[in-house]
Protein backbone atom coordinates (compact mmCIF):
# COMPACT_ATOMS: atom_id res chain seq x y z
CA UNK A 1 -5.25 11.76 4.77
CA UNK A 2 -6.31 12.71 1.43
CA UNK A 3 -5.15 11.70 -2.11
CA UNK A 4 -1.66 12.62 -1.68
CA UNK A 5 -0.87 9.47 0.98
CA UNK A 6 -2.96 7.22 -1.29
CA UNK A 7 -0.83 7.78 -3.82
CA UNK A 8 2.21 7.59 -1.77
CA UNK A 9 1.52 4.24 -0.25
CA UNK A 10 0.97 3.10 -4.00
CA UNK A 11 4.05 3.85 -5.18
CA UNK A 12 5.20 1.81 -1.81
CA UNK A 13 2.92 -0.95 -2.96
CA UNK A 14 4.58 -0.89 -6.54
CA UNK A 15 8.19 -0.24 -5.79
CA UNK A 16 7.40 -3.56 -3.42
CA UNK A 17 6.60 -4.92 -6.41
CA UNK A 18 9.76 -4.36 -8.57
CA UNK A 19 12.32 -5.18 -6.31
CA UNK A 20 10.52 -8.66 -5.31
CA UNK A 21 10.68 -8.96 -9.38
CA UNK A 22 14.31 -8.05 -9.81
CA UNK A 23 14.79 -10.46 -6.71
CA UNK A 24 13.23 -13.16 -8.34
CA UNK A 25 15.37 -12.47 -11.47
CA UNK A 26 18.80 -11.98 -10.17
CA UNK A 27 18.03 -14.85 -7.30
CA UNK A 28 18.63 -11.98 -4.98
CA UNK A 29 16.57 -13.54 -1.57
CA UNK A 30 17.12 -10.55 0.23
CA UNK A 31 16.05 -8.33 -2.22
CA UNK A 32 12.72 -10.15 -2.96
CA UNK A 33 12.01 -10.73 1.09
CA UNK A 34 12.74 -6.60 0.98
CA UNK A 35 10.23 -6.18 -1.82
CA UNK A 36 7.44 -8.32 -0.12
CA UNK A 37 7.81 -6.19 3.03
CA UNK A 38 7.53 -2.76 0.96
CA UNK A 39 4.72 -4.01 -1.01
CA UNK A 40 2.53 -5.51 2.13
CA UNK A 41 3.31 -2.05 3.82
CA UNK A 42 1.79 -0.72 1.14
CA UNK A 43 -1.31 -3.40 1.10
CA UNK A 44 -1.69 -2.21 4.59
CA UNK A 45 -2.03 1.32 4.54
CA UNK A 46 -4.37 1.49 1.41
CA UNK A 47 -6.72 -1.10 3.82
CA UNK A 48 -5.96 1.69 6.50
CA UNK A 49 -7.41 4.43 4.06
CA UNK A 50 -10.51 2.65 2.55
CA UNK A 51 -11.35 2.05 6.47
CA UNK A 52 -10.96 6.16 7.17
CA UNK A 53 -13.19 6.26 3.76
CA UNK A 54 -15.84 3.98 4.92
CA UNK A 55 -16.00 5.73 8.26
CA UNK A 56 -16.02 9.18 6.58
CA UNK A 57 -19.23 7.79 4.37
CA UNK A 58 -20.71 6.68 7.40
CA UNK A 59 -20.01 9.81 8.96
CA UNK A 60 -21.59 11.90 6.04
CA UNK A 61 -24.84 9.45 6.32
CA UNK A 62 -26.04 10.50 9.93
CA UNK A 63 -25.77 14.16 9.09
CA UNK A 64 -28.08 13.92 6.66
């Protein structure tokens, strides 16, 4: 996965983000439990890339 999903899942994380703020706004509680989801997907896959990172680096030490 390269920088293409890592931006992808951002936007996730922000669009998360807006709708839990319009939520909050409009005292839509669906909306803002919809927004929470989209932006914890979103926390979740950027953890799932900085782990493929980290095991990339370590990958790249040990050849060298």
């Amino acid at each position: 996965m390269g920088a293409d999903d890592k931006i992808s899942n951002k936007a996730e994380e922000l669009k998360g983000k807006v709708k839990k703020g319009v939520g909050d706004v409009t005292g839509d509680d669906e909306l803002r439990a919809e927004g929470e989801a989209d932006e914890a997907k979103g926390h979740v896959k950027q953890a799932g890339e900085r782990v493929k990172d980290a095991a990339k680096n370590v990958k790249n030490a040990f050849k060298h």
